[in-house]
Protein backbone atom coordinates (compact mmCIF):
# COMPACT_ATOMS: atom_id res chain seq x y z
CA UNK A 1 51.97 22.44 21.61
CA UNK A 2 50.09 21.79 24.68
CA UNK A 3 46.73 20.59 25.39
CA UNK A 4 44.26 22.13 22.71
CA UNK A 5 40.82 20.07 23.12
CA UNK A 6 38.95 23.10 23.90
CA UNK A 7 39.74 24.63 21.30
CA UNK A 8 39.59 22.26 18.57
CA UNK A 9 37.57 19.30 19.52
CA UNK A 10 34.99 18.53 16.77
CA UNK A 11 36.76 21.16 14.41
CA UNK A 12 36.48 20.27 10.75
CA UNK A 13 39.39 22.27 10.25
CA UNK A 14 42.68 23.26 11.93
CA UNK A 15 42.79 27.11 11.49
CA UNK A 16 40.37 29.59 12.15
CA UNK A 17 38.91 32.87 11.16
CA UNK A 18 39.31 36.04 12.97
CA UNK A 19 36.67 38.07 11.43
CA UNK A 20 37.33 42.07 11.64
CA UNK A 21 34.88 44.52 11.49
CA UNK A 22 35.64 48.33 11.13
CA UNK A 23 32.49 50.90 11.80
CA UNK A 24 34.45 53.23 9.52
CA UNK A 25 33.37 51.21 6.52
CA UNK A 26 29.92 50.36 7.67
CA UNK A 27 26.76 51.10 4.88
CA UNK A 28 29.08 51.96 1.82
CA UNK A 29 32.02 49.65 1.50
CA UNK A 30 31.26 46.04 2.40
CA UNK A 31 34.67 44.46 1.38
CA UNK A 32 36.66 47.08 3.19
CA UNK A 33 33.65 47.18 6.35
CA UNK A 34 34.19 43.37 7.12
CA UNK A 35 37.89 41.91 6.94
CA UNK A 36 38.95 38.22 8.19
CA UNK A 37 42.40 36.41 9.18
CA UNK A 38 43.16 33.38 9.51
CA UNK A 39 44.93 32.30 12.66
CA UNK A 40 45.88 29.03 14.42
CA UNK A 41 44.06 27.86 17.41
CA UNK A 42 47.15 28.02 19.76
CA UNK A 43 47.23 31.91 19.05
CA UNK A 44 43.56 31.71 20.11
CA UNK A 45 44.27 29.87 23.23
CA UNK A 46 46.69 32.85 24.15
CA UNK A 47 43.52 34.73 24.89
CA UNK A 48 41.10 32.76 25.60
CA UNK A 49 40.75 35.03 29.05
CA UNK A 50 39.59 37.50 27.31
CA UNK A 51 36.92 36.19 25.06
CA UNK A 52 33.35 35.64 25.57
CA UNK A 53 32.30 32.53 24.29
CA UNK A 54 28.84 31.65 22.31
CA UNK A 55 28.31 28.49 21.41
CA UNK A 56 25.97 28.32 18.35
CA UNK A 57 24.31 24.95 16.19
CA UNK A 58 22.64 21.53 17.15
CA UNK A 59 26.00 19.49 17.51
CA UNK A 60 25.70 18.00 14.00
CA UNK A 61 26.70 21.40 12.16
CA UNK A 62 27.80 24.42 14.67
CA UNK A 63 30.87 26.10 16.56
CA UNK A 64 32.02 29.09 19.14
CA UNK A 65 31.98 32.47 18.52
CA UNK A 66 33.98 34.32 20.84
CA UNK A 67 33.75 38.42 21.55
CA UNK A 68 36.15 40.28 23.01
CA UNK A 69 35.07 40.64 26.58
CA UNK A 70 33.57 44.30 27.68
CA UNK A 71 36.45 46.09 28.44
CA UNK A 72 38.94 45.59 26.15
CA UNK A 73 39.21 47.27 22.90
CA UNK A 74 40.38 45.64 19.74
């Protein structure tokens, strides 16, 4: 499985949310605008090189939200 502790350390949880948002949608369909799956942090760690990562909370209740870097499209 390999080493995952960047990924996962303080994670409440073992699976994640990739959250989808499609500018089609935007302003009149809210349920079809915003879309989420739920993958596994190894598939995250496959591409990790090209995320951005923001860190967000006070250590007691927070996480990472990672962006696809500039430059590639989703």
């Amino acid at each position: 499985m390999g080493d995952l502790t960047d990924v996962a350390s303080g994670s409440g949880i073992y699976e994640m949310s990739l959250n989808e948002i499609d500018p089609y949608y935007a302003g009149w369909s809210t349920l079809l605008e915003y879309q989420y799956h739920i993958i596994h942090p190894v598939t995250l760690k496959t591409i990790m090189d090209q995320l951005d990562k923001e860190p967000w909370g006070d250590g007691a209740l927070g996480g990472v939200v990672y962006r696809l870097k500039e430059g590639y499209s989703s």
